[in-house]
C-alpha atoms as a PDB file:
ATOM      1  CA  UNK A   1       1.215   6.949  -9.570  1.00  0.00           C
ATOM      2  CA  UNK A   2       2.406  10.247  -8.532  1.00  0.00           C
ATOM      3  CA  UNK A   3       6.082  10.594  -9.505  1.00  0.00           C
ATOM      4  CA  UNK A   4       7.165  12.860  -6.717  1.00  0.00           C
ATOM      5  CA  UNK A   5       6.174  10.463  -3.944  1.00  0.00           C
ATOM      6  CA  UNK A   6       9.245   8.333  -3.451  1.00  0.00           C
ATOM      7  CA  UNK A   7       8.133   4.280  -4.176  1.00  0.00           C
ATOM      8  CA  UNK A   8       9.287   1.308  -2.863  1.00  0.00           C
ATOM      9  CA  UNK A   9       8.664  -2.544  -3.753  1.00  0.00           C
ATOM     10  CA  UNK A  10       8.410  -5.166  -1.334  1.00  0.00           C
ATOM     11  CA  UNK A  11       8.607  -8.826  -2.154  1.00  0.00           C
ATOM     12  CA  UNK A  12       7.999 -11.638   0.144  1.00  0.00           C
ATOM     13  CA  UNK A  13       5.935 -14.474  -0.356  1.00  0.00           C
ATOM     14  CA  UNK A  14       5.662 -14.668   3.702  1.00  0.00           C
ATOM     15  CA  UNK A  15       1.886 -12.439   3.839  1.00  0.00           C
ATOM     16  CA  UNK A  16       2.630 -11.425   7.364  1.00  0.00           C
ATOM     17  CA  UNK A  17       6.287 -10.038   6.526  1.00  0.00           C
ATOM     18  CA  UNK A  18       5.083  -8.433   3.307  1.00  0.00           C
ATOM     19  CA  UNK A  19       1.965  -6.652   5.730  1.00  0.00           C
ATOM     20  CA  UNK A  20       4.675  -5.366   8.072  1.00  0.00           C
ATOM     21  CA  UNK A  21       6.800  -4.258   5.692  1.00  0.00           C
ATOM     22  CA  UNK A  22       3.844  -2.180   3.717  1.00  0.00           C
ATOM     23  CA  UNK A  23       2.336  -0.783   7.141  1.00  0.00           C
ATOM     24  CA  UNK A  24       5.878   0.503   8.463  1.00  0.00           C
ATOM     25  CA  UNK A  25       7.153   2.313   4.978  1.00  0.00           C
ATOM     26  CA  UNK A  26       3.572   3.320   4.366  1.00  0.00           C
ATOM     27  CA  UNK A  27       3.943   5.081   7.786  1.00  0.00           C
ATOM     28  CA  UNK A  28       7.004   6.814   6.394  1.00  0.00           C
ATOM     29  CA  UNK A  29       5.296   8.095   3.260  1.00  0.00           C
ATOM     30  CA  UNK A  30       6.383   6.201   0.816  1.00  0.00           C
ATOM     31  CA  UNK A  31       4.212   4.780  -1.888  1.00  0.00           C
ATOM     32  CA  UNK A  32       4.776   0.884  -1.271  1.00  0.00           C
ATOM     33  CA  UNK A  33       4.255  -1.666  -3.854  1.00  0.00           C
ATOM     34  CA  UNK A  34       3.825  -5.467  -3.210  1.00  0.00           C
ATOM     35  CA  UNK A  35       4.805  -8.730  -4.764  1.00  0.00           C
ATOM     36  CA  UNK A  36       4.910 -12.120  -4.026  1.00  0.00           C
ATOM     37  CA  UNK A  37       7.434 -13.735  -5.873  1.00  0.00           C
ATOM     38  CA  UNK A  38      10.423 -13.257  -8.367  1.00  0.00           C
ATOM     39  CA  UNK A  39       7.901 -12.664 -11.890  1.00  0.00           C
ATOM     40  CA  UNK A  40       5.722 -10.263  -9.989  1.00  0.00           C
ATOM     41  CA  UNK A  41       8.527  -8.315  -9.188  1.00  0.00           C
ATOM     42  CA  UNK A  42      10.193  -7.861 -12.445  1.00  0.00           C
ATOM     43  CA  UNK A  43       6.723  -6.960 -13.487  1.00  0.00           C
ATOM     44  CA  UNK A  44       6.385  -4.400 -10.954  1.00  0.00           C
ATOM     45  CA  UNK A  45       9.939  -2.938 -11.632  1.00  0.00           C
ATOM     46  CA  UNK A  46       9.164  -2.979 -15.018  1.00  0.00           C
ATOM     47  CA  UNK A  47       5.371  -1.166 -14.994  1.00  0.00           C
ATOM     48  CA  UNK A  48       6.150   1.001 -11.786  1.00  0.00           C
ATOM     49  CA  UNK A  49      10.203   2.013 -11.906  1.00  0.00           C
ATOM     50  CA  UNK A  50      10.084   2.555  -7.565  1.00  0.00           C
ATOM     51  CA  UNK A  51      12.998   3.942  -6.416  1.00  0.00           C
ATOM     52  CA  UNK A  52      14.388   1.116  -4.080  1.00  0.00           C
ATOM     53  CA  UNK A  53      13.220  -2.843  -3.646  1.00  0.00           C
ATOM     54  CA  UNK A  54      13.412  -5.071  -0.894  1.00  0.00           C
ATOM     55  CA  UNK A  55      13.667  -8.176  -1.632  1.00  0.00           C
ATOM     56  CA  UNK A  56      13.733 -11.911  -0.144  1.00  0.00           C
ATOM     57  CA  UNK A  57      16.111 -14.089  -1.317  1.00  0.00           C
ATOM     58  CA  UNK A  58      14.054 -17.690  -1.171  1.00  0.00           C
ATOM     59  CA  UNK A  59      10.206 -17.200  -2.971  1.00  0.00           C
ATOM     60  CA  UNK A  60       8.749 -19.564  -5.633  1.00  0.00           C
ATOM     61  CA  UNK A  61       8.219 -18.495  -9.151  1.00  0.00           C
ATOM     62  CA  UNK A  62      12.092 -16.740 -10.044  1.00  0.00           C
ATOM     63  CA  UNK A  63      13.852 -16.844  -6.660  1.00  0.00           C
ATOM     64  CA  UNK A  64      15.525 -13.892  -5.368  1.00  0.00           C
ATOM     65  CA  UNK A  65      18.768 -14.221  -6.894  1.00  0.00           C
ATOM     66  CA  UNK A  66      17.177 -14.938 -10.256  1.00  0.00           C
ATOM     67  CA  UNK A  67      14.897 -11.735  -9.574  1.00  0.00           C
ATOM     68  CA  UNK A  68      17.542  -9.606  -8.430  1.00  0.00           C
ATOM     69  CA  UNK A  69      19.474 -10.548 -12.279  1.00  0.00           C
ATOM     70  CA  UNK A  70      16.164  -9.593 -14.074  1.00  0.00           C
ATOM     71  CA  UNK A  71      15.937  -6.150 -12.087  1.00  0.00           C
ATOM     72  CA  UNK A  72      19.126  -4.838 -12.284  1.00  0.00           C
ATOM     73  CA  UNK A  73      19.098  -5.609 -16.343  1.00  0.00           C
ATOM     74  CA  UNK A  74      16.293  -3.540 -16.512  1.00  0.00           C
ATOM     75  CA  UNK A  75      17.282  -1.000 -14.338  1.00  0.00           C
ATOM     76  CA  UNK A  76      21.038  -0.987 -13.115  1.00  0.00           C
ATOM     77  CA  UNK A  77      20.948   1.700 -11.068  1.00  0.00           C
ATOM     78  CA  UNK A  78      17.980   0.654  -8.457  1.00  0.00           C
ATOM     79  CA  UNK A  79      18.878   0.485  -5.236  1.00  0.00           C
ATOM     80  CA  UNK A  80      17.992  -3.537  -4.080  1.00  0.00           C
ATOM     81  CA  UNK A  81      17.696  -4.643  -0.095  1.00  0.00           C
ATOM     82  CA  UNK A  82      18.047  -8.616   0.520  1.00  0.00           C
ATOM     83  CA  UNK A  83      16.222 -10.134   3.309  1.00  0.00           C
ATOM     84  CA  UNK A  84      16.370 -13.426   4.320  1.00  0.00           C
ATOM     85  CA  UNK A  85      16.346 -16.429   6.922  1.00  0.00           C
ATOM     86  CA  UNK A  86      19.961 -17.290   6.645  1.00  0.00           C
ATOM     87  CA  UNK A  87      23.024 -15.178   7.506  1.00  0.00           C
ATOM     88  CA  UNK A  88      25.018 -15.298   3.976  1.00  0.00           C
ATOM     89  CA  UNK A  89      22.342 -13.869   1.761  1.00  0.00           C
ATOM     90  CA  UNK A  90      25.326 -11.805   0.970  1.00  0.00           C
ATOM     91  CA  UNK A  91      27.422 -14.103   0.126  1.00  0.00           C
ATOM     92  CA  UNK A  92      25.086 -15.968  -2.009  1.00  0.00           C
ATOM     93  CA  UNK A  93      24.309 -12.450  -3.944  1.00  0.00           C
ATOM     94  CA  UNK A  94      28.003 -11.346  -4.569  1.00  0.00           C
ATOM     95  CA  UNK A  95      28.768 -15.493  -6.051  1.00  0.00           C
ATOM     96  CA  UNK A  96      26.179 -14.025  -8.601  1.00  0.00           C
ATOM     97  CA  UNK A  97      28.149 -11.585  -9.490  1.00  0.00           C
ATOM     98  CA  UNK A  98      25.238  -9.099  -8.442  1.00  0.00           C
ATOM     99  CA  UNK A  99      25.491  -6.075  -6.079  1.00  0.00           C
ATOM    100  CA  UNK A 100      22.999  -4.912  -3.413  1.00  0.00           C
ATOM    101  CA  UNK A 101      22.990  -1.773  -0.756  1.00  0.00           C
ATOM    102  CA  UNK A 102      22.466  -4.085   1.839  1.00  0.00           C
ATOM    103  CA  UNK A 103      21.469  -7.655   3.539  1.00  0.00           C
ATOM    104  CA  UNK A 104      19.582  -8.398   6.598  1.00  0.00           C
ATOM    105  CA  UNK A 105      18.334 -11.285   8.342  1.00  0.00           C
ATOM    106  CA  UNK A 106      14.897 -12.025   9.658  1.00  0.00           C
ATOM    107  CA  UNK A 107      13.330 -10.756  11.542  1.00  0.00           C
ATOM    108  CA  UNK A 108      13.631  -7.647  10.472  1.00  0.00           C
ATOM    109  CA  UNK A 109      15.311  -4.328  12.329  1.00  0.00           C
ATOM    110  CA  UNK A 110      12.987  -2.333  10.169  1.00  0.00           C
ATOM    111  CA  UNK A 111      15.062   1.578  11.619  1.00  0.00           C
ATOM    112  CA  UNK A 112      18.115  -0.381   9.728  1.00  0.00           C
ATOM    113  CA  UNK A 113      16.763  -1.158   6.964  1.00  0.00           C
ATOM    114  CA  UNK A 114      15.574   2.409   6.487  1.00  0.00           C
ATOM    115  CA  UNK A 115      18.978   3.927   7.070  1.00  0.00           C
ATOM    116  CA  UNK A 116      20.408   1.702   4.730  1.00  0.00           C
ATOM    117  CA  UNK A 117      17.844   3.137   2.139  1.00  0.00           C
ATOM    118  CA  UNK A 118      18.588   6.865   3.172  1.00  0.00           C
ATOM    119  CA  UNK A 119      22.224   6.036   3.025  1.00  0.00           C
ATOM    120  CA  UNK A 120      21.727   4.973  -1.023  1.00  0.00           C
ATOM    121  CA  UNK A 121      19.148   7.845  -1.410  1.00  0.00           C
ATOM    122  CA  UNK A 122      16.318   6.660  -0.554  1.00  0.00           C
ATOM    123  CA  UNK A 123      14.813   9.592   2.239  1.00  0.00           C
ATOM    124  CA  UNK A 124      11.791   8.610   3.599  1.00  0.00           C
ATOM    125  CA  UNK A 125       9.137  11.661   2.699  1.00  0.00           C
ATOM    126  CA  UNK A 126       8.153  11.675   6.688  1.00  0.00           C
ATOM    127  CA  UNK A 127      12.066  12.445   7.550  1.00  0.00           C
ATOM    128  CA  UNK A 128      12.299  15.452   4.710  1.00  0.00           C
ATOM    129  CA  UNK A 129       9.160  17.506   5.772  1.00  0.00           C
ATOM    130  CA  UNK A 130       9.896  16.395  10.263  1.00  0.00           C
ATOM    131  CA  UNK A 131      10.216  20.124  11.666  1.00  0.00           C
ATOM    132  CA  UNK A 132       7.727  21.731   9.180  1.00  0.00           C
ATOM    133  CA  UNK A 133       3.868  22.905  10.296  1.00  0.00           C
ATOM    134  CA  UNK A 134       1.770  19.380  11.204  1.00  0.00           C
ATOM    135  CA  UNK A 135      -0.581  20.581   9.417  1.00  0.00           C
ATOM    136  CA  UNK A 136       0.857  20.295   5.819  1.00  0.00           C
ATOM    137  CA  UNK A 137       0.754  16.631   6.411  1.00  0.00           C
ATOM    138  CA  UNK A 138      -2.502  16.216   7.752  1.00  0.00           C
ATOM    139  CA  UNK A 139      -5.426  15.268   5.028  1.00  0.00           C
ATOM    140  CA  UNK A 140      -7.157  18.167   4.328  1.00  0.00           C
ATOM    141  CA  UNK A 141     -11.396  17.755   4.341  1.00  0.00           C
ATOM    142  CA  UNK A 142     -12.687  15.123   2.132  1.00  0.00           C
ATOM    143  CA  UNK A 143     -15.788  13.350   1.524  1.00  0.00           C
ATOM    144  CA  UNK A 144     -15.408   9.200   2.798  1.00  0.00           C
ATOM    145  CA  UNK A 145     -17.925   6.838   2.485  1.00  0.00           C
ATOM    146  CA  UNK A 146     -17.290   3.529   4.795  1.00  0.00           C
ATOM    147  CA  UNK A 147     -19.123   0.750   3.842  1.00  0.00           C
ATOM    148  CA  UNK A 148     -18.945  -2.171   6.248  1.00  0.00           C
ATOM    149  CA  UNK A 149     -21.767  -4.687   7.102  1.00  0.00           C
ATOM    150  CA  UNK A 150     -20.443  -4.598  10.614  1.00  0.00           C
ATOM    151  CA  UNK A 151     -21.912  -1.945  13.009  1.00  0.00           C
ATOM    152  CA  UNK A 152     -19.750  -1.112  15.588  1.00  0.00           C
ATOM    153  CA  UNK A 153     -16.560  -1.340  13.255  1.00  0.00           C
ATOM    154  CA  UNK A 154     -18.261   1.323  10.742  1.00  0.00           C
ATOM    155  CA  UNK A 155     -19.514   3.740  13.911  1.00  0.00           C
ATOM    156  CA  UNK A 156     -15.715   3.795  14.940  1.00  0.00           C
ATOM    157  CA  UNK A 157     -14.804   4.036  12.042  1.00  0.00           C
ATOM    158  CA  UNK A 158     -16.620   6.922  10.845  1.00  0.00           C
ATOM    159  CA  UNK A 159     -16.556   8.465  14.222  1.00  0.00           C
ATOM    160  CA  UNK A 160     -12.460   8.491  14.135  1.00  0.00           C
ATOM    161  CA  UNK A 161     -12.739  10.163  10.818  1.00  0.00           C
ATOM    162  CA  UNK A 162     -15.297  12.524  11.246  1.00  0.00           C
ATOM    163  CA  UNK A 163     -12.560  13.748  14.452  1.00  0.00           C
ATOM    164  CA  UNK A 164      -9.862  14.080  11.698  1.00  0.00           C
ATOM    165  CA  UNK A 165     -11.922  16.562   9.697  1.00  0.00           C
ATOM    166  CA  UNK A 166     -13.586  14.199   6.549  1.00  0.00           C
ATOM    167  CA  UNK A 167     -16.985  14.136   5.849  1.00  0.00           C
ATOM    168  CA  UNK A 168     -18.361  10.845   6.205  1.00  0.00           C
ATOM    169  CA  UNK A 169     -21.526   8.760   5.361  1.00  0.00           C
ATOM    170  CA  UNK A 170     -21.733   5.356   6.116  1.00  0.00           C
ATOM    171  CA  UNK A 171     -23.388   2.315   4.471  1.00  0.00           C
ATOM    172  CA  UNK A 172     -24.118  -0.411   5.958  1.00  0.00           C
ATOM    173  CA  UNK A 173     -23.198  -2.755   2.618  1.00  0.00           C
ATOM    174  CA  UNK A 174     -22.294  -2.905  -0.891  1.00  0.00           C
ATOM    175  CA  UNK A 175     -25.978  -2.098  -2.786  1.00  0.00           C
ATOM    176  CA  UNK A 176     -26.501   0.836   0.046  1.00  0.00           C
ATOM    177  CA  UNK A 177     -22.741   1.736  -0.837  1.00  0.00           C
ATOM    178  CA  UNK A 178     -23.135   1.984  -4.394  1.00  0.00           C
ATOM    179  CA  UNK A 179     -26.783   4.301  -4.025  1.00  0.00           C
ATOM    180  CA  UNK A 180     -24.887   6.484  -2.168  1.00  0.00           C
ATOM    181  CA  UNK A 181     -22.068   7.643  -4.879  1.00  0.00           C
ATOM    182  CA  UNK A 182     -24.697   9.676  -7.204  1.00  0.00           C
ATOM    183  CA  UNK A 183     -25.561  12.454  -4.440  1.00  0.00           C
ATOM    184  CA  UNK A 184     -22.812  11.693  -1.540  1.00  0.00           C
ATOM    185  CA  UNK A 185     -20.015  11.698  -4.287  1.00  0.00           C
ATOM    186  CA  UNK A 186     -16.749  10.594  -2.081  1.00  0.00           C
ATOM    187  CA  UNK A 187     -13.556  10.991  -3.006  1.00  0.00           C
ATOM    188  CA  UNK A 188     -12.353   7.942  -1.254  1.00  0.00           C
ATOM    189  CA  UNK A 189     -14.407   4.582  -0.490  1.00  0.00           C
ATOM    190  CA  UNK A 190     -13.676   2.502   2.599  1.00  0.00           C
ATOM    191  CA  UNK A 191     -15.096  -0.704   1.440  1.00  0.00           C
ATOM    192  CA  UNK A 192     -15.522  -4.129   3.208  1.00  0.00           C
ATOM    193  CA  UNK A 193     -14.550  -7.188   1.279  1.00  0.00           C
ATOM    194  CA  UNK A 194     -16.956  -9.502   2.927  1.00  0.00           C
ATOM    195  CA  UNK A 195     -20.291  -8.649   3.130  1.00  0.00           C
ATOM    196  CA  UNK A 196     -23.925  -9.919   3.395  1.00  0.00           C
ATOM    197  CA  UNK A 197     -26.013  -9.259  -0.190  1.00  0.00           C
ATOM    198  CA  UNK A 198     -23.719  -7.401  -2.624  1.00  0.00           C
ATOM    199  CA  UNK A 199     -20.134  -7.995  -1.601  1.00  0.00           C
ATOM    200  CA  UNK A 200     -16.999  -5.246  -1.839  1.00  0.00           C
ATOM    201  CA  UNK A 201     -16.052  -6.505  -4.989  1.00  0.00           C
ATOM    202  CA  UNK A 202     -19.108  -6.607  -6.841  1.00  0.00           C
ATOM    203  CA  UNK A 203     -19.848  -2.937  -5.493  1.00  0.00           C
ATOM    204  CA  UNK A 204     -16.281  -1.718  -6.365  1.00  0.00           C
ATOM    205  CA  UNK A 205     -17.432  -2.995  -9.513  1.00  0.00           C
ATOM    206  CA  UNK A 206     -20.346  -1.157 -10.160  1.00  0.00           C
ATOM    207  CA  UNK A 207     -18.618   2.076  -8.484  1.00  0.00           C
ATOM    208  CA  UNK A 208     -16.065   2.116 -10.989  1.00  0.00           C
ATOM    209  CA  UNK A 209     -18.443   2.104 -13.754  1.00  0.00           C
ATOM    210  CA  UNK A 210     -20.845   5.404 -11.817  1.00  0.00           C
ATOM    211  CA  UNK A 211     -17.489   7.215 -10.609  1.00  0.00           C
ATOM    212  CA  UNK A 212     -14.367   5.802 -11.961  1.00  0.00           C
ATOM    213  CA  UNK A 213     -12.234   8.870 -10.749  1.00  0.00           C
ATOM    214  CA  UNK A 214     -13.055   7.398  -7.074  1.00  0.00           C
ATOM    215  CA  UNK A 215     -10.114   5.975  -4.582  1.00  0.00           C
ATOM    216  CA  UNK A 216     -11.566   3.117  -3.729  1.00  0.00           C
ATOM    217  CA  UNK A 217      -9.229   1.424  -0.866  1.00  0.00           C
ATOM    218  CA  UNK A 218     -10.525  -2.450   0.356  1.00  0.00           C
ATOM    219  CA  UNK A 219     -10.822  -3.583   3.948  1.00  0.00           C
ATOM    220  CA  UNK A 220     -10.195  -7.142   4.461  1.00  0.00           C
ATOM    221  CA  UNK A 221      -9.817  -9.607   6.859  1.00  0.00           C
ATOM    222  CA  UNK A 222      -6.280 -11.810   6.966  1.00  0.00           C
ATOM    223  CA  UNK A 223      -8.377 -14.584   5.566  1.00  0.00           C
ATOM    224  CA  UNK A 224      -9.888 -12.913   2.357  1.00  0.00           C
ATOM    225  CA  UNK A 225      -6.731 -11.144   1.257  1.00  0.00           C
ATOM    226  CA  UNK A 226      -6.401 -13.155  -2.154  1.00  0.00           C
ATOM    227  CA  UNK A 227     -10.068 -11.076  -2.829  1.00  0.00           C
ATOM    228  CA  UNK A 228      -8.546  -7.768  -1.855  1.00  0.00           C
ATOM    229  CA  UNK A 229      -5.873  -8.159  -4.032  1.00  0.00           C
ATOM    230  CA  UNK A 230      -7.606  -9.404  -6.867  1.00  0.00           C
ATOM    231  CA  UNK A 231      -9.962  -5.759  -6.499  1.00  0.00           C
ATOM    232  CA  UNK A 232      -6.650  -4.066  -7.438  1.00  0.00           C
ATOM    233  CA  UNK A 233      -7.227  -5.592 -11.093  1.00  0.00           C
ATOM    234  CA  UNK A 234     -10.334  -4.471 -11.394  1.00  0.00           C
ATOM    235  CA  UNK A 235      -9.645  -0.515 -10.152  1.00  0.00           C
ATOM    236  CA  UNK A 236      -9.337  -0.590  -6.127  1.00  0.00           C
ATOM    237  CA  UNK A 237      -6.369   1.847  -5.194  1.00  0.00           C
ATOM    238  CA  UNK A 238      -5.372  -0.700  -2.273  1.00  0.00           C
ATOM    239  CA  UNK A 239      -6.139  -2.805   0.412  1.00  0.00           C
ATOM    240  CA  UNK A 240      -5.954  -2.735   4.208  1.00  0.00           C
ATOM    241  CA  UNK A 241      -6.367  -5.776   6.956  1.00  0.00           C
ATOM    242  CA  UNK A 242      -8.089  -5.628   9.627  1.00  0.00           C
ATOM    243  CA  UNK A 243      -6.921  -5.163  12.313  1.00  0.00           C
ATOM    244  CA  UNK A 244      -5.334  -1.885  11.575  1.00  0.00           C
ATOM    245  CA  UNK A 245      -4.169   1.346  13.630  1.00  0.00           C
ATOM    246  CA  UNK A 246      -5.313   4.237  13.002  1.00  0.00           C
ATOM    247  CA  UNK A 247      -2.222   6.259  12.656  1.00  0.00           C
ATOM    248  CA  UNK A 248      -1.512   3.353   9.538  1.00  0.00           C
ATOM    249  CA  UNK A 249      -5.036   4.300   8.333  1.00  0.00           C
ATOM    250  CA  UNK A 250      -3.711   8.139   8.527  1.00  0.00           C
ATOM    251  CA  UNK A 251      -0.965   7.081   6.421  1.00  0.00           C
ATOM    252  CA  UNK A 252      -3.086   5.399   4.235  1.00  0.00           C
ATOM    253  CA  UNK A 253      -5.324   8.046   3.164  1.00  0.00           C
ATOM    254  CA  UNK A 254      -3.052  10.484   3.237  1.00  0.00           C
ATOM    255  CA  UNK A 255      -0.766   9.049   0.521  1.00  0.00           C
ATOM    256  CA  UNK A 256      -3.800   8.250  -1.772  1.00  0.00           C
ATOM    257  CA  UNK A 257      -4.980  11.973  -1.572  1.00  0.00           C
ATOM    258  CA  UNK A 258      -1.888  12.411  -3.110  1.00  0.00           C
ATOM    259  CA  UNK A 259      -1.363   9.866  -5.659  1.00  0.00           C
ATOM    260  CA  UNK A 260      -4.672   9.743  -6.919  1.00  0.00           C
ATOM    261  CA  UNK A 261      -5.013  13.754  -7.232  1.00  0.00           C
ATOM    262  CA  UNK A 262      -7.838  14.255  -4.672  1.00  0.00           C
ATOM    263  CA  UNK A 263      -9.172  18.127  -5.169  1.00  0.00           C
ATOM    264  CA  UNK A 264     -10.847  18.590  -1.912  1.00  0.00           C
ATOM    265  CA  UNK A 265     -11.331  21.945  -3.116  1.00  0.00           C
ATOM    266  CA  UNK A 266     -14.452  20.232  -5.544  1.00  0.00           C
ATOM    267  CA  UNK A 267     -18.081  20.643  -5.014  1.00  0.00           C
END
């Protein structure tokens, strides 16, 4: 993970919370980790060091309050966000004897949560460069292959792209996907979980072992999300859920080019 993209870890064990969360601070260009409960996050803290966590206060597996202990003995100096359901999260947290920057209540004013963050240091990357040239934010060209079993999703798809300046190829599922790495060579793979023949996963698979420098970013559906996130063990960059905007899509890419060192500049 590229150090000079400011990260942030969100923990919920609520999916659609912990999709919001990722989708709005993804937006803001931040690199966003996820967990979704109290171990995951400790081992997050521990592998990744992000700069700031937000945190709920009631998950299974090492509450929040029993997180919060484990995260702040590893690193003291983090700065930790509490959400929760009830109103004296706070409360609860300083009992403990443990400190946070700040406590809100579901649902979420996501604008506060971020000035809180800025407030402790924690500047979203879309507020530092606001007044400089668009264009050093935009992607710059790169090759994307979308592979999606689904017609008019993939023509869109690629069509919205190919608009934004990448070079796209399309495939219409995972075996065509994979025959297409050896001459199309992307930098970044769009690939559908769910698919008829070879499936996303099994294709991510075999990608990894033709091109294993290749982002490879998984498009599911609400319903398969335990498959997405099990592709991140086996050397997807992320997952997305359909539905998605495309300006979260933007975001998307845009922070991968970066973290994973995309040289658009290569043949």
């Amino acid at each position: 993970m590229d150090d000079s993209l400011p990260s942030i870890l969100c923990v919920d064990d609520d999916v659609d919370i912990l999709e919001l969360l990722k989708e709005y601070f993804t937006e803001q260009g931040f690199v966003v980790l996820t967990a979704t409960n109290g171990v995951e996050a400790f081992l997050q803290v521990k592998r990744w060091q992000p700069k700031a966590v937000i945190l709920d206060l009631f998950m299974p597996r090492l509450g929040g309050i029993g997180a919060l202990g484990r995260i702040r003995a590893l690193n003291p100096d983090i700065v930790v966000i509490l959400v929760s359901g009830m109103g004296n999260a706070l409360e609860l947290v300083t009992e403990a004897g443990l400190s946070v920057a700040g406590a809100f209540t579901k649902p979420l004013d996501l604008m506060q949560v971020s000035d809180t963050l800025a407030r402790a240091g924690v500047v979203a990357p879309s507020a530092v460069v606001r007044g400089e040239a668009e264009q050093v934010r935009r992607p710059v060209r790169a090759r994307v292959l979308v592979v999606d079993d689904e017609l008019e999703f993939r023509k869109v798809l690629a069509e919205y792209l190919q608009d934004r300046g990448f070079d796209v190829t399309e495939a219409r599922d995972g075996e065509e996907g994979v025959d297409r790495i050896p001459d199309f060579r992307p930098h970044i793979v769009l690939m559908d979980v769910m698919m008829a023949g070879m499936g996303g996963v099994e294709a991510l698979r075999r990608i990894k072992a033709i091109a294993p420098e290749t982002c490879v970013i998984m498009v599911t559906a609400v319903e398969d999300i335990d498959s997405a996130r099990g592709a991140l063990a086996i050397g997807a960059s992320d997952y997305v859920t359909k539905p998605f905007s495309f300006q979260y899509l933007d975001s998307v890419l845009e922070v991968h080019m970066l973290m994973d060192h995309i040289d658009t500049k290569s043949p």
